[in-house]
C-alpha atoms as a PDB file:
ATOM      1  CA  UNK A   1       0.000   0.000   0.000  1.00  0.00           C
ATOM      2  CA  UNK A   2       1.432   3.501  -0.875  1.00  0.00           C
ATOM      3  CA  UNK A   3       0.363   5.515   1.772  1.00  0.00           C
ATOM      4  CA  UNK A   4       1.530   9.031   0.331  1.00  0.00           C
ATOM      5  CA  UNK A   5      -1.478   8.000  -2.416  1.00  0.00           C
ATOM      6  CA  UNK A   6      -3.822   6.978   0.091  1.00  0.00           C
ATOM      7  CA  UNK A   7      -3.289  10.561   1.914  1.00  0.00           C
ATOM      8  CA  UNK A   8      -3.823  11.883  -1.738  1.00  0.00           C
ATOM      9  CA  UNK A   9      -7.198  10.173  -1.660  1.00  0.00           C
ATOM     10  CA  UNK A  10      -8.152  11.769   1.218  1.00  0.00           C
ATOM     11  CA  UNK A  11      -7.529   9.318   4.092  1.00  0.00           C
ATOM     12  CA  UNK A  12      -6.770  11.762   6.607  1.00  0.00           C
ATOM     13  CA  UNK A  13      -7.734  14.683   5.122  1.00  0.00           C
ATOM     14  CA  UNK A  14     -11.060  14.936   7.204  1.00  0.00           C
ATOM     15  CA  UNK A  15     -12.880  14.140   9.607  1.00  0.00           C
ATOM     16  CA  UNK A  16     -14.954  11.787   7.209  1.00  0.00           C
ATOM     17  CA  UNK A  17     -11.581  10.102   5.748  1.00  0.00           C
ATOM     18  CA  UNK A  18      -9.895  10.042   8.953  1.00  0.00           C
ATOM     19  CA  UNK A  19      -7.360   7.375  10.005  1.00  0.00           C
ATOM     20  CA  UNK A  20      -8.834   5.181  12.605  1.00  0.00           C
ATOM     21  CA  UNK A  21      -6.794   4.191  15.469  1.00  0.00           C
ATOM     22  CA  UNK A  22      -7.808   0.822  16.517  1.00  0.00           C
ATOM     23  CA  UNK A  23      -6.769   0.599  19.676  1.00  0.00           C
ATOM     24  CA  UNK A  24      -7.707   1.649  23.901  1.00  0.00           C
ATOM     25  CA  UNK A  25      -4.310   2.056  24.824  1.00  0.00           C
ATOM     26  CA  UNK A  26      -3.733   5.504  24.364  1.00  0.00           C
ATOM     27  CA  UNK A  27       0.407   5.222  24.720  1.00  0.00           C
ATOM     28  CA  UNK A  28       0.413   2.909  21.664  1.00  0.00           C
ATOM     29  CA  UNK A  29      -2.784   5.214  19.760  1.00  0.00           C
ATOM     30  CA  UNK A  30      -0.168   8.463  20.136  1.00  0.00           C
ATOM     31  CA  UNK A  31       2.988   6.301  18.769  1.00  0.00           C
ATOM     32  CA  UNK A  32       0.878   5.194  16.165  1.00  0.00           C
ATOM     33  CA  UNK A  33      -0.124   8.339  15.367  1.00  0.00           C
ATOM     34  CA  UNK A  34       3.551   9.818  14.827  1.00  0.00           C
ATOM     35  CA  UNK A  35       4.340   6.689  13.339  1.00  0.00           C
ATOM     36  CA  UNK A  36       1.751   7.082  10.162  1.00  0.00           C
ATOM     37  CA  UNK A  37       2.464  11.409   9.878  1.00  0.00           C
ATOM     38  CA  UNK A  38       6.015  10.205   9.306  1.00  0.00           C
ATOM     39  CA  UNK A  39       5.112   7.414   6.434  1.00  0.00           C
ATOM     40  CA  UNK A  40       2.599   9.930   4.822  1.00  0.00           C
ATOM     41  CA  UNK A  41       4.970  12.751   5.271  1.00  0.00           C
ATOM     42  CA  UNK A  42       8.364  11.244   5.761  1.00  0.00           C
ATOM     43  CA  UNK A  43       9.976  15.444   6.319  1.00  0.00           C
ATOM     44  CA  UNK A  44       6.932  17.472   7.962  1.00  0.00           C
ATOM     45  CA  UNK A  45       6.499  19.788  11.190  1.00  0.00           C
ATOM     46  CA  UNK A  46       3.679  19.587  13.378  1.00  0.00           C
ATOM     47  CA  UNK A  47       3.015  23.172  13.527  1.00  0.00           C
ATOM     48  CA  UNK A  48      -0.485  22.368  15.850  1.00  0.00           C
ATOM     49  CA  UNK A  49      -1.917  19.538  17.420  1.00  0.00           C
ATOM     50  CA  UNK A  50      -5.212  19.391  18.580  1.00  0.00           C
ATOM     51  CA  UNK A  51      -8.026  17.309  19.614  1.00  0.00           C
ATOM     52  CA  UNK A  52     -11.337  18.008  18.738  1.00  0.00           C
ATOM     53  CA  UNK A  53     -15.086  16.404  18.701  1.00  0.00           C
ATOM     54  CA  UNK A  54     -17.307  15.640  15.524  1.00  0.00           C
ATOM     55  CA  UNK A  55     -20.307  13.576  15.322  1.00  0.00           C
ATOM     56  CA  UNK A  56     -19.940  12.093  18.714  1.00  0.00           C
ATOM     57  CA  UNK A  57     -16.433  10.772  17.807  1.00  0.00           C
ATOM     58  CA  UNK A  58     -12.944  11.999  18.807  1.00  0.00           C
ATOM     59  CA  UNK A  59     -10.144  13.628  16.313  1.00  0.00           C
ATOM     60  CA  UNK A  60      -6.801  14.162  17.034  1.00  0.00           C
ATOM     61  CA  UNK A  61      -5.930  17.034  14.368  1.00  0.00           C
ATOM     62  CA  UNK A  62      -2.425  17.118  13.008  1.00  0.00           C
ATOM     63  CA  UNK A  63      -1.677  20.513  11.291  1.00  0.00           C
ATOM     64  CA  UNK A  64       1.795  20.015   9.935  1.00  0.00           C
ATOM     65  CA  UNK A  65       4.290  22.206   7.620  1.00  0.00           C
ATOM     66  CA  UNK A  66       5.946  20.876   4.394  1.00  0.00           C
ATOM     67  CA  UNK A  67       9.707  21.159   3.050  1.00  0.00           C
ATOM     68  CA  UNK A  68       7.694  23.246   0.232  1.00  0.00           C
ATOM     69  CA  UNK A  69       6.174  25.669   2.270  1.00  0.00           C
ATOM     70  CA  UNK A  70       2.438  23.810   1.820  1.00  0.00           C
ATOM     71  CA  UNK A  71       0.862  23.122   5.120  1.00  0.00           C
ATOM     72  CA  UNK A  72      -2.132  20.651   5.148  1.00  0.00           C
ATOM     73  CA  UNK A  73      -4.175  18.902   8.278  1.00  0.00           C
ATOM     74  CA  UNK A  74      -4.334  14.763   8.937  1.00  0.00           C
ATOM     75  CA  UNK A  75      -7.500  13.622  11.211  1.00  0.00           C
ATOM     76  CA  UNK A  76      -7.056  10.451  13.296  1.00  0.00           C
ATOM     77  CA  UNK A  77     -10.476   9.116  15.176  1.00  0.00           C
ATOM     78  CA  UNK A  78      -8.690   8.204  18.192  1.00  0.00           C
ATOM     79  CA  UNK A  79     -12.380   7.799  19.705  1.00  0.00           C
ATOM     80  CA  UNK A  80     -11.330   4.381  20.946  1.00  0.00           C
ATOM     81  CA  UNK A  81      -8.903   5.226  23.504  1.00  0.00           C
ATOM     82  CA  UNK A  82      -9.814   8.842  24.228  1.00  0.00           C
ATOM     83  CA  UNK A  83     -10.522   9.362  27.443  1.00  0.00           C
ATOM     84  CA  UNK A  84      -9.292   5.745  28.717  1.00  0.00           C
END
């Protein structure tokens, strides 16, 4: 799976495509996290990091900076370990 296409087909891009964390453990839902921003975006900042609520679900909201100046946003439904 090329994941730099899959961000390119919106997984991620909102909350309706976001990347669903499939876990209760919130230690391992954060590394995994950090660990898919850096195979989307291999060079990126987080420039913001936030979480937010939509449809009674949980996002946490990635804003990040690119080598190329573009900034963009990655939504993860981390509603299964949020608040565990």
């Amino acid at each position: 799976m090329d994941t730099k296409n899959d961000i390119k087909l919106n997984k991620g891009a909102s909350f309706d495509n976001a990347i669903v964390v499939e876990t209760n453990n919130s230690q391992i839902g954060v590394a995994y996290e950090y660990k898919e921003l850096k195979k989307i975006y291999p060079v990126h900042l987080v420039t913001l990091q936030y979480v937010t609520e939509n449809n009674n679900k949980f996002y946490d909201v990635f804003e990040i900076s690119l080598p190329n100046e573009e900034k963009t946003e990655v939504y993860f439904d981390i509603t299964n370990f949020y608040g565990k």
